[in-house]
Protein backbone atom coordinates (compact mmCIF):
# COMPACT_ATOMS: atom_id res chain seq x y z
CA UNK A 1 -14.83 -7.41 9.00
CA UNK A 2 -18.37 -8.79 8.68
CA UNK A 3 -18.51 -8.38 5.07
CA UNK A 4 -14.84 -9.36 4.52
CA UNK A 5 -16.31 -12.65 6.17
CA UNK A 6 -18.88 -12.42 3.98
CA UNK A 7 -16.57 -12.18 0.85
CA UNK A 8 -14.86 -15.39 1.90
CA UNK A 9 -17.85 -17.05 2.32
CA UNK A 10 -19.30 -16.55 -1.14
CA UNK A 11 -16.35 -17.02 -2.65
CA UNK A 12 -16.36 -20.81 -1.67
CA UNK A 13 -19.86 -21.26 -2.36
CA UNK A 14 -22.29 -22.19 -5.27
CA UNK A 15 -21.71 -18.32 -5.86
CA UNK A 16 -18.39 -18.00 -5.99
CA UNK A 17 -18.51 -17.69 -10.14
CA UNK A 18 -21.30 -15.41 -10.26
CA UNK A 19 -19.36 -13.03 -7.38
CA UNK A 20 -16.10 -13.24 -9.26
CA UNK A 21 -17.28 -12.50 -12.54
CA UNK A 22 -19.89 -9.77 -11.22
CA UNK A 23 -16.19 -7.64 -10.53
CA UNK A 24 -15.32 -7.45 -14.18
CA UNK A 25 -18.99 -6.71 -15.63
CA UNK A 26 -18.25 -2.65 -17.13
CA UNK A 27 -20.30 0.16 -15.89
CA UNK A 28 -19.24 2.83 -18.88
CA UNK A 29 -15.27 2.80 -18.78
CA UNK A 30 -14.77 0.79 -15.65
CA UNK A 31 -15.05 -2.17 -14.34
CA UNK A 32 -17.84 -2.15 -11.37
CA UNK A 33 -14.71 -2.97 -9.22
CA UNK A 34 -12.38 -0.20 -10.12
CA UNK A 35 -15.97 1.96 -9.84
CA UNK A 36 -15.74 0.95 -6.04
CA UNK A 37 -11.87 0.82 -6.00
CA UNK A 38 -11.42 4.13 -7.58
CA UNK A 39 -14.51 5.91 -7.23
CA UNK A 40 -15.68 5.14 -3.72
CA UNK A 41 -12.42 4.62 -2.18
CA UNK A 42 -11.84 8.32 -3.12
CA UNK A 43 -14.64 9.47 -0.54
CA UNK A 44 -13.12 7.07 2.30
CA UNK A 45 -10.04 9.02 1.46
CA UNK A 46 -11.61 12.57 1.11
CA UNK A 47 -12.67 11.47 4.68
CA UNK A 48 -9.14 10.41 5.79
CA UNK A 49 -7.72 13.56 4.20
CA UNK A 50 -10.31 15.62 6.30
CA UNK A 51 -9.11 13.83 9.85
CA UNK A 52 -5.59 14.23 8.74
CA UNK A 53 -6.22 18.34 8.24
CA UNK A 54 -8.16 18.76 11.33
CA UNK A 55 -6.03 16.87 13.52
CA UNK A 56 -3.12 18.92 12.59
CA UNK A 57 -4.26 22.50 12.38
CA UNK A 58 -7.25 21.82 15.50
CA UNK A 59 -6.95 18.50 17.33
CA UNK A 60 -4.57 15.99 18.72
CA UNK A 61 -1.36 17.01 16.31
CA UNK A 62 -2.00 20.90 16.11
CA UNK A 63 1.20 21.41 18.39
CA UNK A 64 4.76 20.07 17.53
CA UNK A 65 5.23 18.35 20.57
CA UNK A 66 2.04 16.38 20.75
CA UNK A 67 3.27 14.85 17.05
CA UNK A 68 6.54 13.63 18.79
CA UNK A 69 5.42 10.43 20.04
CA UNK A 70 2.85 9.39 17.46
CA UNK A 71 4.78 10.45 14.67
CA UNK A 72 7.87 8.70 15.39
CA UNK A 73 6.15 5.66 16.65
CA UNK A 74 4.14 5.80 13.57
CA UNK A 75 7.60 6.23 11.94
CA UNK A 76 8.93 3.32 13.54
CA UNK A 77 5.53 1.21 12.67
CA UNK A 78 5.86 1.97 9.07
CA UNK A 79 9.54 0.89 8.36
CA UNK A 80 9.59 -2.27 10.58
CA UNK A 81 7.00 -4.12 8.96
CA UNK A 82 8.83 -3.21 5.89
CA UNK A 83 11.63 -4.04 6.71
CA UNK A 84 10.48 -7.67 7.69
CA UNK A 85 8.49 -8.34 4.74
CA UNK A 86 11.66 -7.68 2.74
CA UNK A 87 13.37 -9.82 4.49
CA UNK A 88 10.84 -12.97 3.87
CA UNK A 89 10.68 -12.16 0.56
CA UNK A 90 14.54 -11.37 -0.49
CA UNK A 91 14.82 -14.45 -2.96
CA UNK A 92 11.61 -13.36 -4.49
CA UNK A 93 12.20 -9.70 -6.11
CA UNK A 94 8.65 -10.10 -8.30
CA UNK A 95 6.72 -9.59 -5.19
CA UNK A 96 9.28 -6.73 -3.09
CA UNK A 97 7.10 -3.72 -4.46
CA UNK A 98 4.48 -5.17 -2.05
CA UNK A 99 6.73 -3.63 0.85
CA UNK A 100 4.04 -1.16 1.44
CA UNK A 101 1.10 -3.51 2.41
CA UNK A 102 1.97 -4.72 6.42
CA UNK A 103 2.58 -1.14 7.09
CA UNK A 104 -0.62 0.04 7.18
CA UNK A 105 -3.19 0.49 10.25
CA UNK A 106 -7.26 0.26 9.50
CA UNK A 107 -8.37 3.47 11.71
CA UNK A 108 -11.48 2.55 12.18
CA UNK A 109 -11.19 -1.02 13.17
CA UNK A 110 -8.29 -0.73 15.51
CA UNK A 111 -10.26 1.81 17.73
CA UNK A 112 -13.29 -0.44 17.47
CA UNK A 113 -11.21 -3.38 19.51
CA UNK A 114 -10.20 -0.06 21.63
CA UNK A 115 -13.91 0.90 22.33
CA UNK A 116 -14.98 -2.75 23.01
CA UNK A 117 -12.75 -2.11 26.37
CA UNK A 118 -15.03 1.34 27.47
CA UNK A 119 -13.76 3.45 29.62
CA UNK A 120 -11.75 1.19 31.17
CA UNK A 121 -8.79 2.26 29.68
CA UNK A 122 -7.34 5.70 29.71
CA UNK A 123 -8.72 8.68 27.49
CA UNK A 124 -5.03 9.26 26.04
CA UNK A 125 -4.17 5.98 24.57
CA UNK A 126 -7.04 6.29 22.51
CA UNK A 127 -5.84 9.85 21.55
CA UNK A 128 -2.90 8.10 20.95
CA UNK A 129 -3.47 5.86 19.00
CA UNK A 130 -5.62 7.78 16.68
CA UNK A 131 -2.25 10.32 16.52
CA UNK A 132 -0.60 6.94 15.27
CA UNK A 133 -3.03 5.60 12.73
CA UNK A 134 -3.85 9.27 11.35
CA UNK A 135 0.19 9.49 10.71
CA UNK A 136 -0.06 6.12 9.46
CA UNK A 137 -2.51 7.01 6.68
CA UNK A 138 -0.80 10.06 5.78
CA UNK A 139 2.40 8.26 5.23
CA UNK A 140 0.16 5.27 3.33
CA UNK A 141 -1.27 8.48 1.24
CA UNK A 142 2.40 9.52 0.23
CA UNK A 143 3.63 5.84 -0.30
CA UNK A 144 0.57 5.40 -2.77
CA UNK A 145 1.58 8.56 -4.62
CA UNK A 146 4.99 7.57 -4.94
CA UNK A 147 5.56 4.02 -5.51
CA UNK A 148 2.33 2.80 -6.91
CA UNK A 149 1.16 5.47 -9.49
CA UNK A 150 1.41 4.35 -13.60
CA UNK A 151 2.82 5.80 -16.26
CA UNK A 152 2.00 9.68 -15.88
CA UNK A 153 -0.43 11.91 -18.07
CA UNK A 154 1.54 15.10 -17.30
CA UNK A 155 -1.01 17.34 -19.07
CA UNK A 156 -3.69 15.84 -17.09
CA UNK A 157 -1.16 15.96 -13.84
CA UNK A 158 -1.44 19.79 -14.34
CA UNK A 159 -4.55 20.25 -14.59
CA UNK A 160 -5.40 18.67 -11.50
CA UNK A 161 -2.54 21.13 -10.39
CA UNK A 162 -3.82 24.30 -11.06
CA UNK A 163 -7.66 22.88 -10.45
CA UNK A 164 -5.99 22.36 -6.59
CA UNK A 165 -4.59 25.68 -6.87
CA UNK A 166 -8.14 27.20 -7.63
CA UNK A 167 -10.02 25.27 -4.59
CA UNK A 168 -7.22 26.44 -2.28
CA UNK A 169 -7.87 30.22 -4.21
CA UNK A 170 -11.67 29.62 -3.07
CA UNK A 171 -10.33 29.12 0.79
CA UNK A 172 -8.44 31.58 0.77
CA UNK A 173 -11.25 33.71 -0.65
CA UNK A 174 -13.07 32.39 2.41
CA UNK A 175 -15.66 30.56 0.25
CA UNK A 176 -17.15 28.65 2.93
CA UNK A 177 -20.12 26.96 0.81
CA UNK A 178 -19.25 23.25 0.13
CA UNK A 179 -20.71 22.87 -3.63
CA UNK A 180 -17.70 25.16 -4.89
CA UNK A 181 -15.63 22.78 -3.66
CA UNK A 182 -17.38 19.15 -4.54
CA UNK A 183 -17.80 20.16 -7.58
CA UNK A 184 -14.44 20.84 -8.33
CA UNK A 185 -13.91 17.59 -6.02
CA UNK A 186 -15.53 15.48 -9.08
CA UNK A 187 -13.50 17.00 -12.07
CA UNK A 188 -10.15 16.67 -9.91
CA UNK A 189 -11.07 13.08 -9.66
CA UNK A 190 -11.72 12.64 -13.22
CA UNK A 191 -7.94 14.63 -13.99
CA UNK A 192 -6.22 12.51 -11.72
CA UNK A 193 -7.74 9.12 -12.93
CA UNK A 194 -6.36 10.19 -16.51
CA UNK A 195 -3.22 11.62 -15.04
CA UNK A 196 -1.49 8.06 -13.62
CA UNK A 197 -1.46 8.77 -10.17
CA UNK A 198 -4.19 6.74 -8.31
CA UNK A 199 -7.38 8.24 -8.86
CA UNK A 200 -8.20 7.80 -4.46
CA UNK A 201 -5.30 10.71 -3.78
CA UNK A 202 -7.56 13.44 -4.99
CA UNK A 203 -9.65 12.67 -2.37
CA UNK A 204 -7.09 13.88 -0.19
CA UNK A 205 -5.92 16.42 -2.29
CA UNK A 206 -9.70 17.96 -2.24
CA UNK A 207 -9.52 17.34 1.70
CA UNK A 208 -6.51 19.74 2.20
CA UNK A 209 -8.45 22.59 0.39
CA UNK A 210 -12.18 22.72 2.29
CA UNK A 211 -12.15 25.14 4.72
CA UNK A 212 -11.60 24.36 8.70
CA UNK A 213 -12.81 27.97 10.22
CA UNK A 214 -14.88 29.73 9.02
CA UNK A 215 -14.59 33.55 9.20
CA UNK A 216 -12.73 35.54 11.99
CA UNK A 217 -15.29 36.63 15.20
CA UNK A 218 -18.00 33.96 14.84
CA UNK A 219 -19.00 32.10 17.41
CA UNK A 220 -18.21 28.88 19.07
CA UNK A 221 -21.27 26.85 17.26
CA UNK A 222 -20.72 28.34 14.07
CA UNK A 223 -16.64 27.17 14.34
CA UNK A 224 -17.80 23.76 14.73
CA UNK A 225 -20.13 24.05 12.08
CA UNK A 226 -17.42 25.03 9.42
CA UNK A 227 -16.92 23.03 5.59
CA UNK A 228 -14.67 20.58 7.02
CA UNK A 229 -16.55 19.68 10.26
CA UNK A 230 -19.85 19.86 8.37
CA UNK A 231 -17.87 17.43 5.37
CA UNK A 232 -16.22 15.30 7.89
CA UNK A 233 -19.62 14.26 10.16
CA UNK A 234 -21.52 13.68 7.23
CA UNK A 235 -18.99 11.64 5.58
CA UNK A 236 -18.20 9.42 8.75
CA UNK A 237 -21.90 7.31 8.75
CA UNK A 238 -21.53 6.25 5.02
CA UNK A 239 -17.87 5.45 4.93
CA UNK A 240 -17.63 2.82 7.85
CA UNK A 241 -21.62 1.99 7.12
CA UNK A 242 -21.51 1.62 3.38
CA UNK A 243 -18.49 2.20 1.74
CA UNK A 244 -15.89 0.34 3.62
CA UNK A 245 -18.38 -2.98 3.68
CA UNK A 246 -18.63 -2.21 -0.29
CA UNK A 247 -15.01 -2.64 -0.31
CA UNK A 248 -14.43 -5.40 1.96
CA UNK A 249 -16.67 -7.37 0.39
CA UNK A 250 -15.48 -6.35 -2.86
CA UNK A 251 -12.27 -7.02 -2.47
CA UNK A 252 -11.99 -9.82 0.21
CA UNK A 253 -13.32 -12.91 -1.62
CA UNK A 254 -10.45 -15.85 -1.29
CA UNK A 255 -11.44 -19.23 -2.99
CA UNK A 256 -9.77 -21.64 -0.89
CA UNK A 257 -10.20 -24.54 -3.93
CA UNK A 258 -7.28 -26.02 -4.18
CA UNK A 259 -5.75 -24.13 -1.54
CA UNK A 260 -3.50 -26.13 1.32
CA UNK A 261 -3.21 -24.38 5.05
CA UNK A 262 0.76 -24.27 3.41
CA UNK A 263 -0.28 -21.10 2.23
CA UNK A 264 0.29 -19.72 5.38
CA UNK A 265 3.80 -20.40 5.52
CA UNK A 266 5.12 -19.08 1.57
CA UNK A 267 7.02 -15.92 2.04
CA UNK A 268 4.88 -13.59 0.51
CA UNK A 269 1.92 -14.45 2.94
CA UNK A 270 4.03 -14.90 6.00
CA UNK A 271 5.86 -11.53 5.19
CA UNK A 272 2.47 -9.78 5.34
CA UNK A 273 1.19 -11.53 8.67
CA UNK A 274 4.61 -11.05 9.70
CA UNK A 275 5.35 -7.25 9.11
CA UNK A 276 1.43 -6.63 11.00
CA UNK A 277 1.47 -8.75 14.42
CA UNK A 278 5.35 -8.25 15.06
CA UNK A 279 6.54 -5.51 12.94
CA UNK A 280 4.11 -3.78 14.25
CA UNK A 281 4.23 -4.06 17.63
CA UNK A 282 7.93 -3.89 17.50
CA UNK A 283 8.04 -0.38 15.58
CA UNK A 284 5.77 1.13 17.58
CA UNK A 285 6.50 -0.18 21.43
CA UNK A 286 10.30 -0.42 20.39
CA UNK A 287 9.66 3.49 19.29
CA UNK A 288 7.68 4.74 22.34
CA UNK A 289 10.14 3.08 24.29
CA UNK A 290 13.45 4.48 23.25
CA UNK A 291 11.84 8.07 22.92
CA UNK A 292 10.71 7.46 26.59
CA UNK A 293 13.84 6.03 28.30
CA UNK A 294 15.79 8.64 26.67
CA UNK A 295 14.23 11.40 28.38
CA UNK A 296 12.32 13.17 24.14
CA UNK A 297 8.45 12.22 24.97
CA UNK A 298 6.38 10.76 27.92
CA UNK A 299 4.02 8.28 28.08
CA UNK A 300 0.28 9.32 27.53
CA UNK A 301 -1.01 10.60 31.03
CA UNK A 302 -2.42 7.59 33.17
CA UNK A 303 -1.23 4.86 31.09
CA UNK A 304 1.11 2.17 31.30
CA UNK A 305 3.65 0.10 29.46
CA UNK A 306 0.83 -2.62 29.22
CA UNK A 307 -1.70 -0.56 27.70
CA UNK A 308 1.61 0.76 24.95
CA UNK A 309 2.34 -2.69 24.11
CA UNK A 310 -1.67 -3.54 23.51
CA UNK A 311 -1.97 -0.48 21.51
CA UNK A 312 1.46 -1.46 19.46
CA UNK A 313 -0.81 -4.40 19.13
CA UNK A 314 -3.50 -2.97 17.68
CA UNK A 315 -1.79 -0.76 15.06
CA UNK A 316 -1.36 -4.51 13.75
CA UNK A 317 -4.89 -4.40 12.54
CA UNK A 318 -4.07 -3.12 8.32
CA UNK A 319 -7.05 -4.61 7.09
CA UNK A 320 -8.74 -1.98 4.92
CA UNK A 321 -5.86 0.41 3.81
CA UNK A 322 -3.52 -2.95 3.40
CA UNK A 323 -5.77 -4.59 1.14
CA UNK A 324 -5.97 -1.71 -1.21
CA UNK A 325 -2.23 -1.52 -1.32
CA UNK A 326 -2.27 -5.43 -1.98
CA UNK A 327 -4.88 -4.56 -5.10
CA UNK A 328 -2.25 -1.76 -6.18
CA UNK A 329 0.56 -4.15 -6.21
CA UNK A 330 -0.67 -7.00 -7.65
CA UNK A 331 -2.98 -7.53 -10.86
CA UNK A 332 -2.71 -11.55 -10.54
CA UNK A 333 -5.47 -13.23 -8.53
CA UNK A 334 -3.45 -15.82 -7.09
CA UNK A 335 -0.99 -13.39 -5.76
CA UNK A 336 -3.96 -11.23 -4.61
CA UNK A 337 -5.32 -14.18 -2.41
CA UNK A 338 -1.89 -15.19 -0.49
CA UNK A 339 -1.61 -11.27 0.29
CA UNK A 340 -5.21 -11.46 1.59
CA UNK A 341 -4.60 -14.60 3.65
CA UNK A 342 -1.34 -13.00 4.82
CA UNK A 343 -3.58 -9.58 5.86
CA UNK A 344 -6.31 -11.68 7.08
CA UNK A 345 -4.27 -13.64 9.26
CA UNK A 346 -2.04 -10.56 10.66
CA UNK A 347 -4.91 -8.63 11.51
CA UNK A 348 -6.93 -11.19 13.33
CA UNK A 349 -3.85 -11.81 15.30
CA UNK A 350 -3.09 -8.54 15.93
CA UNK A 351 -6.65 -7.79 17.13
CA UNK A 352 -7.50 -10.28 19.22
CA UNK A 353 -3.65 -10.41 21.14
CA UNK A 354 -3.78 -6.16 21.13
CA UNK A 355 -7.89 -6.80 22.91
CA UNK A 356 -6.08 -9.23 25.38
CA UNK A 357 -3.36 -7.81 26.89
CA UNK A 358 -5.32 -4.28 27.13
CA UNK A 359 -7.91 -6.49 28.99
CA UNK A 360 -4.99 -8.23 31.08
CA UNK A 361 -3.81 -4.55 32.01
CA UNK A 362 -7.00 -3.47 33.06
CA UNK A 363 -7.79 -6.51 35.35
CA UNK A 364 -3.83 -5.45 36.75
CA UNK A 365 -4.50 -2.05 37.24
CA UNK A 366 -7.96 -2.14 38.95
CA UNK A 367 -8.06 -1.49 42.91
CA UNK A 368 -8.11 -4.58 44.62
């Protein structure tokens, strides 16, 4: 958020034309900011994809019943805010296939509001909510595939194919060094740039084949040693250290020349702030709480209602993942910058009202 602040802040400076143009200067055959949009995004997702993996076959969603609640209320947080920002935007079909953007959760910043309350609030609702946002970015993976690839190069789309099929051959094979695999990480990356489909899924892609266990009858250590844990821990310190501020600030800068607070209030920017402080918290808590009533899923042990509708809060928080949909959707600047407002303001709001009433529910719940 610092260097989305940042952005903003050169952007309505002396420096705003140097920082705008400084995007479009070519580093061989892109543009330095589809080198940071493409290229380094695909690491942040590599690391997403590797979450996503060991969540499912080792962690939090490795059972069918523990993906009940998250996944539906993930579910439920997905087509809300869609359906909302649709409904601002109705009269306006040129800006629908932006659906996609107030459905998103940022990961990492919604559990840093989470962390800022300690361990003052229950161990499962952050397990929770990381269930939520993890399913959130595996449905944002498989909207981005679907609805905002180009026209597709399906000689290159087969290649990347059978290059997948030959990194999942090398798990299989129990390969368990990591170069193998990088290495064919880097051409897949080049085959799906050419192929039409955004050049950040094979990221993921690569992420489903690295290897979670390593062989059968090794110890504990080694276990938690294997490719993917190895990938995943070194991955985590330059992705929310490096990579994600690259992005933000990358991506963030609004001018507001010539821009009245009105902004706020078109449909396209409202829809976006819209879908991510109340479609948001209504998908989710209006989810959790119809599974609950009705006897399919419990609450997380120890928490409440109050620390549900903070978290519902909180999945408001798209930030990262929303503003790369917004750059998918949109080529036009001016467009760009009311989505940004509209995630800006959404986000804020969501972060600040999810921090309070966790806080509020705390203060409730503590002995007098």
């Amino acid at each position: 958020m610092a260097a989305a602040t940042l952005a903003v802040g050169v952007a309505n400076s002396s420096l705003s034309e140097a920082y705008f143009s400084a995007r479009h200067v070519y580093i061989g055959p892109l543009s330095l900011q589809h080198w940071i949009n493409d290229a380094l995004m695909s690491v942040f997702f590599l690391l997403v994809g590797l979450e996503i993996k060991r969540e499912m076959l080792d962690g939090d969603l490795s059972s069918r019943s523990s993906r009940i609640l998250p996944g539906a209320a993930a579910a439920g947080g997905m087509l809300v805010p869609a359906l909302i920002y649709i409904g601002f935007n109705l009269e306006d079909p040129t800006v629908l296939r932006a659906w996609a953007i107030p459905t998103a959760t940022d990961i990492a910043f919604a559990l840093g509001v989470l962390s800022l309350l300690g361990p003052r609030v229950p161990a499962s609702l952050k397990i929770f909510l990381t269930a939520v946002a993890i399913i959130d970015d595996l449905g944002a993976v498989i909207v981005i595939a679907f609805f905002y690839s180009e026209d597709l190069n399906f000689l290159a789309l087969a290649a990347a194919a059978a290059l997948v099929a030959v990194l999942a051959t090398f798990n299989q094979l129990k390969i368990i060094r990591l170069w193998p695999y990088l290495l064919g990480g880097l051409i897949l990356w080049s085959l799906v740039l050419l192929s039409g489909v955004h050049a950040t899924l094979a990221g993921v892609m690569l992420a489903m084949t690295i290897p979670l266990k390593v062989t059968p009858g090794t110890s504990e250590a080694a276990y938690h040693e294997s490719p993917l844990q190895k990938l995943e821990q070194a991955l985590q310190r330059p992705v929310a250290l490096v990579i994600v501020p690259i992005f933000g600030f990358a991506n963030a800068g609004v001018s507001f020349a010539g821009v009245a607070p009105s902004i706020l209030l078109e449909p396209l920017s409202l829809g976006v702030a819209a879908g991510l402080l109340i479609g948001k918290l209504v998908g989710v808590f209006g989810t959790v709480t119809i599974l609950v009533k009705t006897g399919f899923a419990d609450l997380p042990a120890t928490a409440t209602w109050s620390h549900i509708f903070g978290v519902a809060l909180l999945c408001g928080i798209g930030f990262t993942m929303s503003l790369f949909i917004g750059l998918l959707a949109f080529d036009e600047p001016g467009i760009q910058d009311r989505v940004k407002l509209g995630i800006f303001a959404g986000s804020v709001s969501a972060g600040i009202a999810g921090y309070a009433v966790l806080r509020l529910a705390e203060q409730k719940s503590r002995p007098a």
